[in-house]
Protein backbone atom coordinates (compact mmCIF):
# COMPACT_ATOMS: atom_id res chain seq x y z
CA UNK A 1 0.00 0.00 0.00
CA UNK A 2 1.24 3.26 -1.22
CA UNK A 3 1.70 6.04 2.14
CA UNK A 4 -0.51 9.26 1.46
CA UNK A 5 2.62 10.89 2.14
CA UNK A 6 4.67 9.89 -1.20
CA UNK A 7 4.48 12.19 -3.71
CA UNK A 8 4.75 11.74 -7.84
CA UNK A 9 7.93 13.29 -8.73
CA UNK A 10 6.55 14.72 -12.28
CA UNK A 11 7.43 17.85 -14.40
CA UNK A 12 4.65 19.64 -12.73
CA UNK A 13 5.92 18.58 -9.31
CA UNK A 14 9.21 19.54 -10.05
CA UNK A 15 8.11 22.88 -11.17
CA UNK A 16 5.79 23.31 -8.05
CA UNK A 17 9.26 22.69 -5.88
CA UNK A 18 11.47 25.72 -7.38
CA UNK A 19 8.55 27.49 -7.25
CA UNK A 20 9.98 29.95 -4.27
CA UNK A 21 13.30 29.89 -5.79
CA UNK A 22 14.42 33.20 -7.63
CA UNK A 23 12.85 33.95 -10.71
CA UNK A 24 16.29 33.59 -12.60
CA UNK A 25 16.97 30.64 -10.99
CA UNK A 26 13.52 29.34 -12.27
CA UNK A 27 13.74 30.43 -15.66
CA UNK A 28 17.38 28.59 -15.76
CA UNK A 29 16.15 25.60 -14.78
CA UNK A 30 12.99 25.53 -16.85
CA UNK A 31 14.85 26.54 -19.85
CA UNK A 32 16.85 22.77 -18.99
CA UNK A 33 14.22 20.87 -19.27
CA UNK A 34 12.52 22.67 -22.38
CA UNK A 35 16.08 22.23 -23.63
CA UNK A 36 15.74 18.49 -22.70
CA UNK A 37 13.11 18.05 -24.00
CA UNK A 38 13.51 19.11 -27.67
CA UNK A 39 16.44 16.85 -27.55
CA UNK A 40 14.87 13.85 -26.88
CA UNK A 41 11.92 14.53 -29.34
CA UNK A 42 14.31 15.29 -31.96
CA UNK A 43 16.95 12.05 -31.24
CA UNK A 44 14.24 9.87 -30.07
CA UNK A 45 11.62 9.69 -32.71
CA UNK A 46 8.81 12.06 -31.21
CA UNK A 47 9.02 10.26 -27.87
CA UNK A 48 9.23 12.86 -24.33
CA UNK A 49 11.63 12.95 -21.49
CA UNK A 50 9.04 10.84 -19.43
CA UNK A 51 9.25 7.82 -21.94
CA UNK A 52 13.01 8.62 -21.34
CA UNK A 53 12.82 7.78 -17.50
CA UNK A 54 10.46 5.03 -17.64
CA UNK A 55 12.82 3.10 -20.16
CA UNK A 56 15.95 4.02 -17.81
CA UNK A 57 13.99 2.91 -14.66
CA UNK A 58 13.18 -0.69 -16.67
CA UNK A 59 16.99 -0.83 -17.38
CA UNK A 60 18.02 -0.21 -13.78
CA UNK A 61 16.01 -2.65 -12.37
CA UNK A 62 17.09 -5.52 -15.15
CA UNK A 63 20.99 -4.62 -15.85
CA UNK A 64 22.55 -2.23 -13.48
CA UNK A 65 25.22 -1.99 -15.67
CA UNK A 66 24.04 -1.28 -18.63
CA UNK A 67 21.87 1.21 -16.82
CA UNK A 68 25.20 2.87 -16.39
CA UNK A 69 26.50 2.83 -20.22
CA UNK A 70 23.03 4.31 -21.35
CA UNK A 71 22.51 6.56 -19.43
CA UNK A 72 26.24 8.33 -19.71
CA UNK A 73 25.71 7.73 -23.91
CA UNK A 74 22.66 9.61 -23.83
CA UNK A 75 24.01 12.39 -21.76
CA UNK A 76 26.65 12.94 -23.98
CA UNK A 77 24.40 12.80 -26.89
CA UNK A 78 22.35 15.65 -25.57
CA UNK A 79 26.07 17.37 -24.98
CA UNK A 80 26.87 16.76 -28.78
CA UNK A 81 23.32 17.76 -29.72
CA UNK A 82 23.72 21.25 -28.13
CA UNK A 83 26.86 21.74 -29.76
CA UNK A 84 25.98 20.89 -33.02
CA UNK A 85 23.25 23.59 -32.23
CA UNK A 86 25.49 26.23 -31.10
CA UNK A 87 24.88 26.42 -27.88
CA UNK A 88 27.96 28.24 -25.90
CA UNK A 89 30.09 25.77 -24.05
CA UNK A 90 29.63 28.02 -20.71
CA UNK A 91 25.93 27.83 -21.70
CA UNK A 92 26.04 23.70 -21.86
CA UNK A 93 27.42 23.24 -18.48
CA UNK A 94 25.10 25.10 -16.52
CA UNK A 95 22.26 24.06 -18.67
CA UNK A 96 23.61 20.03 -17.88
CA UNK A 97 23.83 21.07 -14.46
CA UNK A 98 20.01 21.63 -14.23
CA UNK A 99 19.41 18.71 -16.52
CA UNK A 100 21.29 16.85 -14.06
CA UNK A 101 19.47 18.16 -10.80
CA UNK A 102 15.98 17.83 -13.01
CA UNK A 103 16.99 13.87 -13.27
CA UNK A 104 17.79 13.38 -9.68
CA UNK A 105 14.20 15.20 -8.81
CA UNK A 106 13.09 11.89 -10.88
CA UNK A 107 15.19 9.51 -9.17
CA UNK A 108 17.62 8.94 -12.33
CA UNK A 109 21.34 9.61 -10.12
CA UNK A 110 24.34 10.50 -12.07
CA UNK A 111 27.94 10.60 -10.45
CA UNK A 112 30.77 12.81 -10.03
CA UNK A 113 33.04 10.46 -10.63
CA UNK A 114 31.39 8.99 -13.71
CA UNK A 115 30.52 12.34 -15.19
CA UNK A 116 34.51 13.15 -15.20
CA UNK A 117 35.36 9.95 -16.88
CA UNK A 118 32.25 9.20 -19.40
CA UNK A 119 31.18 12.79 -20.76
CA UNK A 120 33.19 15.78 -22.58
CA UNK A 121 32.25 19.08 -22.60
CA UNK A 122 33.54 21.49 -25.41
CA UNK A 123 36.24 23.83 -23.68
CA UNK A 124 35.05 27.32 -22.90
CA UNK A 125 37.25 29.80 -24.56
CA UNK A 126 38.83 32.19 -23.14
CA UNK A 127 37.89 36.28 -24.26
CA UNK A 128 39.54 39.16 -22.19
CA UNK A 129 36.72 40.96 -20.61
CA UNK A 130 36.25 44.40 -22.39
CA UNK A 131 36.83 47.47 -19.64
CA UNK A 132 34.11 50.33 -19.84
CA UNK A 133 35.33 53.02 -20.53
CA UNK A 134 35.43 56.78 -18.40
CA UNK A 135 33.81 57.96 -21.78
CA UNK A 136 31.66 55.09 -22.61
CA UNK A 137 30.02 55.49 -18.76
CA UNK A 138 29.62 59.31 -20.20
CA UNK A 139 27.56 58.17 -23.55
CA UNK A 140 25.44 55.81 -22.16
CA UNK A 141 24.22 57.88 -19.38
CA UNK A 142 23.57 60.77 -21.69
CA UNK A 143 22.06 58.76 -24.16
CA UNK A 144 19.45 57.71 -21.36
CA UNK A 145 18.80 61.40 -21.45
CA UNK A 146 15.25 61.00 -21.76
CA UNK A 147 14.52 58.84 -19.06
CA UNK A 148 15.66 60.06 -15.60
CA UNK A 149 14.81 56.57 -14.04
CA UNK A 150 16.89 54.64 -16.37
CA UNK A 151 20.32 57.11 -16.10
CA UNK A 152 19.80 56.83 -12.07
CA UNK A 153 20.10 52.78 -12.51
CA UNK A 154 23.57 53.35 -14.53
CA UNK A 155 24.68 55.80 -11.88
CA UNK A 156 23.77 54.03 -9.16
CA UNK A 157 25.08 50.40 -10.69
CA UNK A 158 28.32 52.17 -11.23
CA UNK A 159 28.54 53.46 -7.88
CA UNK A 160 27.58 50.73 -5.79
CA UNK A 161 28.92 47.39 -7.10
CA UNK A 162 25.28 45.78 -7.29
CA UNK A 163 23.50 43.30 -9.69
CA UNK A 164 21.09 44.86 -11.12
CA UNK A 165 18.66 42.17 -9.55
CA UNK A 166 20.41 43.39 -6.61
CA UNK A 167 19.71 46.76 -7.47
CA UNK A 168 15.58 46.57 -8.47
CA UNK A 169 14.85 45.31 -5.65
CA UNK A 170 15.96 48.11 -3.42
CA UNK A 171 12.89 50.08 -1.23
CA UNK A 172 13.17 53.58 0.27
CA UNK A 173 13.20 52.17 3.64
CA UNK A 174 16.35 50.67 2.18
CA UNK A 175 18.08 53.67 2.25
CA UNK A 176 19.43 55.39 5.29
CA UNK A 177 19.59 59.52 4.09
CA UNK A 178 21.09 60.35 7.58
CA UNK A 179 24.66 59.45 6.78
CA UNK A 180 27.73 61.50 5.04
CA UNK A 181 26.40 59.65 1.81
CA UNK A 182 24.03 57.52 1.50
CA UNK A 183 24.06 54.34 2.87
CA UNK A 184 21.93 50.99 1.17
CA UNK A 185 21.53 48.10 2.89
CA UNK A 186 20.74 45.09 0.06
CA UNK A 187 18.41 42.71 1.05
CA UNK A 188 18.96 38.95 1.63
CA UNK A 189 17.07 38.47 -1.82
CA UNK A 190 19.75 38.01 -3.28
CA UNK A 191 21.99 35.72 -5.91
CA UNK A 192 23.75 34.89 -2.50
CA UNK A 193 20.94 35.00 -0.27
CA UNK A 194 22.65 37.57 1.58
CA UNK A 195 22.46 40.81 2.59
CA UNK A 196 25.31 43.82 2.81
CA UNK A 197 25.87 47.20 2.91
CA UNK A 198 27.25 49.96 0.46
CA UNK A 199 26.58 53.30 -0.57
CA UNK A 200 25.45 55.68 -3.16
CA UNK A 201 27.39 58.65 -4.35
CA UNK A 202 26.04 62.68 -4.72
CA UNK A 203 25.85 62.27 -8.15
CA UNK A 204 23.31 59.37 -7.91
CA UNK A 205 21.41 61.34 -5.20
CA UNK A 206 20.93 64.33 -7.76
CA UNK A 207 19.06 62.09 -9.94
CA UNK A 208 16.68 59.92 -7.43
CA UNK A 209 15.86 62.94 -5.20
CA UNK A 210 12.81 63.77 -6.45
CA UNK A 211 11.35 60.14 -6.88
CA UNK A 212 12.49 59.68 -3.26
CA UNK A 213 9.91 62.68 -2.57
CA UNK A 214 7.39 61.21 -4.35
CA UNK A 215 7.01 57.44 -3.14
CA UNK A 216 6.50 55.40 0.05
CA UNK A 217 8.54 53.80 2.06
CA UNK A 218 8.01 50.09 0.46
CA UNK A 219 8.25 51.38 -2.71
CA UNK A 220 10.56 50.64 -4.86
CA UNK A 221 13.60 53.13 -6.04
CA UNK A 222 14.74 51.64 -9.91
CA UNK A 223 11.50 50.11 -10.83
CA UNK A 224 7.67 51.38 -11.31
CA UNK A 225 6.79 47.70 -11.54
CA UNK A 226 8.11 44.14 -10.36
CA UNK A 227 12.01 44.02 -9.96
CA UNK A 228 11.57 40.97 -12.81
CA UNK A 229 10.14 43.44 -15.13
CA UNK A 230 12.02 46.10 -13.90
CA UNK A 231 15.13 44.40 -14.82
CA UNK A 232 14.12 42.82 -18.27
CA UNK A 233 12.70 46.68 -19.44
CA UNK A 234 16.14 48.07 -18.51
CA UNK A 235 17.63 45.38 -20.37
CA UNK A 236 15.68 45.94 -23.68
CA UNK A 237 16.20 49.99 -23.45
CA UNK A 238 20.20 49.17 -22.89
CA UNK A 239 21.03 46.82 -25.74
CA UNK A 240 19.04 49.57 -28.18
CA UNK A 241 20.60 52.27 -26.84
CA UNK A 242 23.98 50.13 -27.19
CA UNK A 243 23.06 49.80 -31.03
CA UNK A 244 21.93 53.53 -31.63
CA UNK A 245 25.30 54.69 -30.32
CA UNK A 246 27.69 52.28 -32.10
CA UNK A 247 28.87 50.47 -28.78
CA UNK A 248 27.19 47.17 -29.72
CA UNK A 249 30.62 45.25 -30.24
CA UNK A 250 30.26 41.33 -29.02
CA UNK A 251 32.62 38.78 -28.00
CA UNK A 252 33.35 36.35 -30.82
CA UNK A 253 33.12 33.10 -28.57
CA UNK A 254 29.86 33.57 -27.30
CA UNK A 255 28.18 36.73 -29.67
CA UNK A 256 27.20 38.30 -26.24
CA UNK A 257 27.85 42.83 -25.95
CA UNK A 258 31.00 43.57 -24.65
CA UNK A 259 29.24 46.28 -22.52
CA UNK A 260 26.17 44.84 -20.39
CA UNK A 261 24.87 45.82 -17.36
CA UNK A 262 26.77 43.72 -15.69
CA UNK A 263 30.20 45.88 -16.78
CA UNK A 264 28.94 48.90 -14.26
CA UNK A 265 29.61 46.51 -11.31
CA UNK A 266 32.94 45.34 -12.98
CA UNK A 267 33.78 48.93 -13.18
CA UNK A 268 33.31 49.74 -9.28
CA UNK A 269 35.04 46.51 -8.46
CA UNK A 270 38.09 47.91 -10.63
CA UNK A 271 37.78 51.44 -9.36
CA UNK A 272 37.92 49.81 -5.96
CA UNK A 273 40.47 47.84 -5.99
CA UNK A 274 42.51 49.82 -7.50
CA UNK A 275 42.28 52.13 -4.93
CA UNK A 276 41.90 50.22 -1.76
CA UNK A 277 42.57 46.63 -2.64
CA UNK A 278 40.83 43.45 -3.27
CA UNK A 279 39.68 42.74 0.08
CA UNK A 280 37.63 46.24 -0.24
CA UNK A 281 36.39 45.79 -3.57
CA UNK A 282 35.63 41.93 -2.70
CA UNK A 283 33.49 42.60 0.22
CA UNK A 284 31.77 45.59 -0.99
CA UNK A 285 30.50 43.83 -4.20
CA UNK A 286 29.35 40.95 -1.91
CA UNK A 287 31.94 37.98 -2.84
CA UNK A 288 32.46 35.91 -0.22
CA UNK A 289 35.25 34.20 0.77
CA UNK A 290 37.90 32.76 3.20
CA UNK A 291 39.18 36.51 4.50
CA UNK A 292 35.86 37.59 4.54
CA UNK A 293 35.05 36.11 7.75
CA UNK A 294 37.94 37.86 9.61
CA UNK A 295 38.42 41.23 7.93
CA UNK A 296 35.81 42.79 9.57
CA UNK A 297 35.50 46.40 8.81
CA UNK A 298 32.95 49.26 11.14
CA UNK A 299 30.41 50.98 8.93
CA UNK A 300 32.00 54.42 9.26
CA UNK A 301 35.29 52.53 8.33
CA UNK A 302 32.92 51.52 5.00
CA UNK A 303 31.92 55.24 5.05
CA UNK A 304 35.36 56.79 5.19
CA UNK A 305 36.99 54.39 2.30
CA UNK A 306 33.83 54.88 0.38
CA UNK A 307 34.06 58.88 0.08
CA UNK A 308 37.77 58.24 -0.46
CA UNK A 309 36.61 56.16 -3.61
CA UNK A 310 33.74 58.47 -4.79
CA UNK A 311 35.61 60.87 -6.95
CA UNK A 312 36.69 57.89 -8.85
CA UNK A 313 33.07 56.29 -9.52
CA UNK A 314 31.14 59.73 -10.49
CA UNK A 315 30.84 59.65 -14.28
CA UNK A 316 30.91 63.66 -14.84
CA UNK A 317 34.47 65.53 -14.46
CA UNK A 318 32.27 68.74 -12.90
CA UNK A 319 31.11 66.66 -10.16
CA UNK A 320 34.24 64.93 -9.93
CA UNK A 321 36.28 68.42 -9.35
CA UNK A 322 33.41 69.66 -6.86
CA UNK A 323 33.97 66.34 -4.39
CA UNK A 324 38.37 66.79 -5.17
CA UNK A 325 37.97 70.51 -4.08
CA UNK A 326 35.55 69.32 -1.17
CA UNK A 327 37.86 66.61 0.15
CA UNK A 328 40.95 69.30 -0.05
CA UNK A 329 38.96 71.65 1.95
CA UNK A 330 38.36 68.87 4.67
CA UNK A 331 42.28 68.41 4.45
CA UNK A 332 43.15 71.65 4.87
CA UNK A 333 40.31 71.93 7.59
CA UNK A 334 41.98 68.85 9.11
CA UNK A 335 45.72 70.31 9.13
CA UNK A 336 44.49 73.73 9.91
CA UNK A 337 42.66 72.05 13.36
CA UNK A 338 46.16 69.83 13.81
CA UNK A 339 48.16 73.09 13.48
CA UNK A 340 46.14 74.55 16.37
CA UNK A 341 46.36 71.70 18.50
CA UNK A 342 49.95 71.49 18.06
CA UNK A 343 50.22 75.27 19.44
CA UNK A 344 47.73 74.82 22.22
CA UNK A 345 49.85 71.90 23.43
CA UNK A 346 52.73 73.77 23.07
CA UNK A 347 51.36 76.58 24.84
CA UNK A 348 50.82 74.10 27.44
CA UNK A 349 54.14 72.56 27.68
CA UNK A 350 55.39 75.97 28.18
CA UNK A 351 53.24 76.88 31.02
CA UNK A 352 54.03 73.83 32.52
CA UNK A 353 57.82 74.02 32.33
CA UNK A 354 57.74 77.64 33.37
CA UNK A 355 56.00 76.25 36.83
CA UNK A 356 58.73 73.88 37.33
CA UNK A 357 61.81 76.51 36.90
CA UNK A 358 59.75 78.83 39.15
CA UNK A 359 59.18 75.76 41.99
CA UNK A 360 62.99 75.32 41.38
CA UNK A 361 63.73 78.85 42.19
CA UNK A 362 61.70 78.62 45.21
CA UNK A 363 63.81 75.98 46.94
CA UNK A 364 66.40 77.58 45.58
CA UNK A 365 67.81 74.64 43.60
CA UNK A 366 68.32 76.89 40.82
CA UNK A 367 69.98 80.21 41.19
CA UNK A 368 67.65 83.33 40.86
């Protein structure tokens, strides 16, 4: 007798568990099985993934074995198939990754091990990434002229090392105004499931000012809609505006832009780093790793490094000449304060020694 408890591990099931999962992550793992599932139509004369499993599940019970050998020859079928197709070799990995966790959800197990020795994947060549630009950042910006809401994402990606994802999803109770700049704190909704903080600089400020005026606190800053929609809109607008100003160059092994959104959070990490090192530009963009657990920095330690970085993210040279003449006039401030101090203490010292000679004097250890 079958427990009420067991459950049939079908598409729809499958589907119904990465339901919660982010909306990326779904459409990745979807587009595996869709992907799967042409394949097998195609190679298999019109018959579907589920006549797949069934006939594997009637070999593993007979011939263990031979279970094996099929199953690894028809995985790296559907490897051949894709490349025959075109399909990037980046693209094929992570697409037989979900293929592979979309089999397990039906109880068909593949191995580590036997993955390694029984399939090949094509090599993923290797492209040096293209840098934006100082002048490029300018362009695109500019060209965005007509939409306020779409040149404050490009500042603000620029300036804070977020995903765009990242990035949509921000609220206005995300935002703390009270600070030197402002500060974001990213929710945990995130690629890593985990939160952080950074900041925003002046120039970003000058464009979402108003909007901040204008919605509530739940609201969201980038997007008038989902952050799904948000995203995929922003998207669309940047790849035509990439092809109306002659910046639509791709990478030969893979046909994708050079310059994505994705290249305004390479830029801060660069920016970053170059300025205060790895470890700054690691943490800030949210990569974890080994240090990261014991470099532990204070938010106004954050704050401080981050207005030391900001004349190097703002994209306009006026702005950029406004926060160099500000930060002078703190150092001056600062030396001006340290010059006084130094005089007051000296001041000090004097009075002080001037009290000893005349105690001297008085007990006439020293002669008058």
């Amino acid at each position: 007798m079958t427990s009420f408890l067991v459950k049939n591990k079908s598409k729809e099931s499958y589907e119904q568990r990465i339901s919660t999962e982010p909306i990326t992550t779904q459409r990745c793992k979807l587009y595996a099985i869709k992907n799967f599932d042409h394949f097998v139509s195609e190679t298999y004369d019109d018959r579907t993934t589920n006549d797949i499993i069934d006939e594997l599940f009637i070999l593993k019970t007979d011939n263990g074995q031979e279970f094996e050998d099929v199953l690894y020859d028809m995985l790296q079928e559907w490897i051949n198939w894709n490349e025959r197709k075109g399909i990037h070799p980046s693209t094929i990995r992570i697409t037989f990754s979900n293929v592979r966790k979309y089999l397990f959800f039906r109880k068909i197990k593949t191995n580590e091990q036997d993955i390694r020795e029984h399939l090949r994947f094509p090599k993923i060549p290797k492209e040096e990434k293209y840098p934006l630009s100082d002048n490029e950042y300018r362009m695109i910006v500019d060209g965005f002229s007509k939409s306020p809401l779409f040149q404050s994402i490009c500042l603000a990606l620029g300036a804070s090392g977020m995903r765009i994802g990242e990035l949509m999803r921000v609220k206005k109770k995300d935002l703390d105004l009270s600070a030197q700049r402002v500060r974001v704190k990213i929710p945990p909704h995130t690629k890593t499931r985990a939160g952080r903080t950074t900041f925003f600089t002046k120039e970003v400020m000058g464009k979402i000012e108003k909007r901040l005026e204008k919605i509530n606190p739940d609201d969201y800053v980038f997007c008038m809609e989902s952050p799904v929609s948000g995203a995929d809109n922003f998207r669309t607008a940047f790849r035509r505006l990439l092809n109306r100003l002659e910046l639509d160059e791709r990478y030969q092994s893979n046909n994708f832009f050079k310059i994505s959104p994705h290249s305004f959070r390479a830029y801060f990490f660069t920016k970053a780093a170059r300025k205060h090192g790895d470890n700054y530009a690691h943490r800030m963009t949210g990569h974890g790793g080994y240090l990261m657990q014991y470099d532990r920095m204070t938010e106004e330690e954050k704050m401080n490094m981050y207005i030391e970085l900001e004349p190097d993210l703002v994209v306009y040279e006026q702005t950029k000449n406004k926060l160099k003449i500000e930060q002078l006039e703190e150092e001056n401030s600062s030396i001006s304060q340290l010059r006084e101090e130094v005089r007051t203490l000296k001041e000090q010292q004097a009075k002080q020694d001037k009290k000893i000679l005349d105690k001297l004097r008085e007990n006439k250890t020293l002669p008058i």
